[in-house]
Protein backbone atom coordinates (compact mmCIF):
# COMPACT_ATOMS: atom_id res chain seq x y z
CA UNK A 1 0.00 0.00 0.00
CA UNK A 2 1.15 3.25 -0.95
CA UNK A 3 2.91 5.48 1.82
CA UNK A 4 0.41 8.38 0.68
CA UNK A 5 -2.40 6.19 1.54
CA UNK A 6 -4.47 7.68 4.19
CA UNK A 7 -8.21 8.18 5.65
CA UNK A 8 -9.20 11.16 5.04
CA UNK A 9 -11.38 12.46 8.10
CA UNK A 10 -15.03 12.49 6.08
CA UNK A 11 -14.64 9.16 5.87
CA UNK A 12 -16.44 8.08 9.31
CA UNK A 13 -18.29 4.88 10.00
CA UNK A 14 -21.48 5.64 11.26
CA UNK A 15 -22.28 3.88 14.18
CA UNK A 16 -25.33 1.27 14.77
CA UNK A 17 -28.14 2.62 17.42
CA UNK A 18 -29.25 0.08 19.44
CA UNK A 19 -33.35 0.32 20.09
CA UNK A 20 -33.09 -2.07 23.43
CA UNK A 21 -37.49 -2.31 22.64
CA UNK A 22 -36.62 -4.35 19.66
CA UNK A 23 -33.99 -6.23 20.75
CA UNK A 24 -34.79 -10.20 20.62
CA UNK A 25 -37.75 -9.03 18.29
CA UNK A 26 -36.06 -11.01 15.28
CA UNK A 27 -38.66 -13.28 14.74
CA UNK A 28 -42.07 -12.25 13.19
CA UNK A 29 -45.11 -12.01 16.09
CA UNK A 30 -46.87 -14.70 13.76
CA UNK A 31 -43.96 -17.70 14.28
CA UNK A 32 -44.29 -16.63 18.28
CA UNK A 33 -47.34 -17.20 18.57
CA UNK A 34 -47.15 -20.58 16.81
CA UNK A 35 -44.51 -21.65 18.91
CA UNK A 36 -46.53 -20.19 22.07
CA UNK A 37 -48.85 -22.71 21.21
CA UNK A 38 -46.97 -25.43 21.46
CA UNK A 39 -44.87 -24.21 25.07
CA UNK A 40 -46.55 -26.72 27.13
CA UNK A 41 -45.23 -29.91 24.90
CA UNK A 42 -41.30 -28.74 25.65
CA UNK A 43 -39.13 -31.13 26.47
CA UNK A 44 -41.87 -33.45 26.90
CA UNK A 45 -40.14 -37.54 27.15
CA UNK A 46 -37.15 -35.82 27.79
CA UNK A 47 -34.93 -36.45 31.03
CA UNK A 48 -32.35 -34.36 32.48
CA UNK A 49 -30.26 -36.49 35.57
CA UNK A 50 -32.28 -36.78 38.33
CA UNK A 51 -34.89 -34.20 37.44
CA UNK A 52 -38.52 -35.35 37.10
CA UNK A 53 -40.16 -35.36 34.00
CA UNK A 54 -42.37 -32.27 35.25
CA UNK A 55 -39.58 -30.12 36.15
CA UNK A 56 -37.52 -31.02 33.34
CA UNK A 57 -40.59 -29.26 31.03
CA UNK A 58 -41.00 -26.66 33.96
CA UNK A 59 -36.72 -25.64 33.20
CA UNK A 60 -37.92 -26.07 29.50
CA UNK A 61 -40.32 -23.53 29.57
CA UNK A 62 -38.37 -21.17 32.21
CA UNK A 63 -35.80 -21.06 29.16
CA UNK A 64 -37.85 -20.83 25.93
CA UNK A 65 -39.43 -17.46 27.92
CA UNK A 66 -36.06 -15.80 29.03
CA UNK A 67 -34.96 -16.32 25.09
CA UNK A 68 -38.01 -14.99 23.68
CA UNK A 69 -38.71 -12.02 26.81
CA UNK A 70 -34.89 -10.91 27.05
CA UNK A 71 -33.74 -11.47 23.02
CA UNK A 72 -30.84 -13.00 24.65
CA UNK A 73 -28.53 -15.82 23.10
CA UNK A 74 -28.44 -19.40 24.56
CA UNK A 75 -25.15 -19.37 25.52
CA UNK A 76 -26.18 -16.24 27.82
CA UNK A 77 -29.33 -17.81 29.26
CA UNK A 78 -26.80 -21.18 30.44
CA UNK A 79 -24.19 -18.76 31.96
CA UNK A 80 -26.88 -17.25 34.15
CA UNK A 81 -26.65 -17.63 37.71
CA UNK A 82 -28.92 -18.68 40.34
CA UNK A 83 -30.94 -15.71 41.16
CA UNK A 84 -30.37 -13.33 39.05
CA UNK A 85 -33.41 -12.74 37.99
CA UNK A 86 -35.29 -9.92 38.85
CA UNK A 87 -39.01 -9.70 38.91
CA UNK A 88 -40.42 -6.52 37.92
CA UNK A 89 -44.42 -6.61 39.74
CA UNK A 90 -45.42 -3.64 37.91
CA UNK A 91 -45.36 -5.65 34.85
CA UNK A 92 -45.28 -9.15 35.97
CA UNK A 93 -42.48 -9.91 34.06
CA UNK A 94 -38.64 -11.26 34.90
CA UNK A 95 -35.57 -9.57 33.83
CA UNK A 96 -31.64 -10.60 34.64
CA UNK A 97 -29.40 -8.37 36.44
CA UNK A 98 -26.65 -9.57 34.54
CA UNK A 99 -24.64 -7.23 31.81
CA UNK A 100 -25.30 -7.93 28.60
CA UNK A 101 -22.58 -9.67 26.17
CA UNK A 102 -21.77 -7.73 22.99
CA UNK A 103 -23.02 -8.14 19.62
């Protein structure tokens, strides 16, 4: 590359805004919905060590709800830590007091 190479300072990357409202909002309302309807059959015939079968669909469901509530990735859901969740009563809905990971 040539020594005279160089940036010139118009040339800016703009950056991304975040709208935290739509984040985890990546799948259309219609495909929620469908799988909504089908929340109570998770993990059903599945076994997890000495779980029973109801709280094995009981952890099922707690996670399906954090991923589709909180837009968050698997991988952040496991790493979560026993209780930190926080409930917020106003609007009957949970929320972790963790930091979120990058995009």
């Amino acid at each position: 590359m040539s020594a005279s190479f160089a940036r010139h300072s118009s040339h800016v990357i703009k950056g991304e805004e975040v709208d935290e409202d739509e984040v985890g909002k990546a799948l259309p309302e219609s495909l929620i919905a469908q799988l909504d309807d089908y929340v109570d059959v998770l993990a059903q015939g599945m076994t997890h060590g000495k779980m029973t079968p109801e709280q094995v669909q009981a952890m099922a469901r707690a996670i399906y709800e954090l991923l589709r509530e909180t837009g968050r990735r698997p991988y952040e859901i496991a790493e979560l830590r026993v209780y930190c969740l926080e409930r917020a009563y106003a609007h009957g809905c949970w929320s972790a007091a963790t930091a979120r990971h990058g995009a």
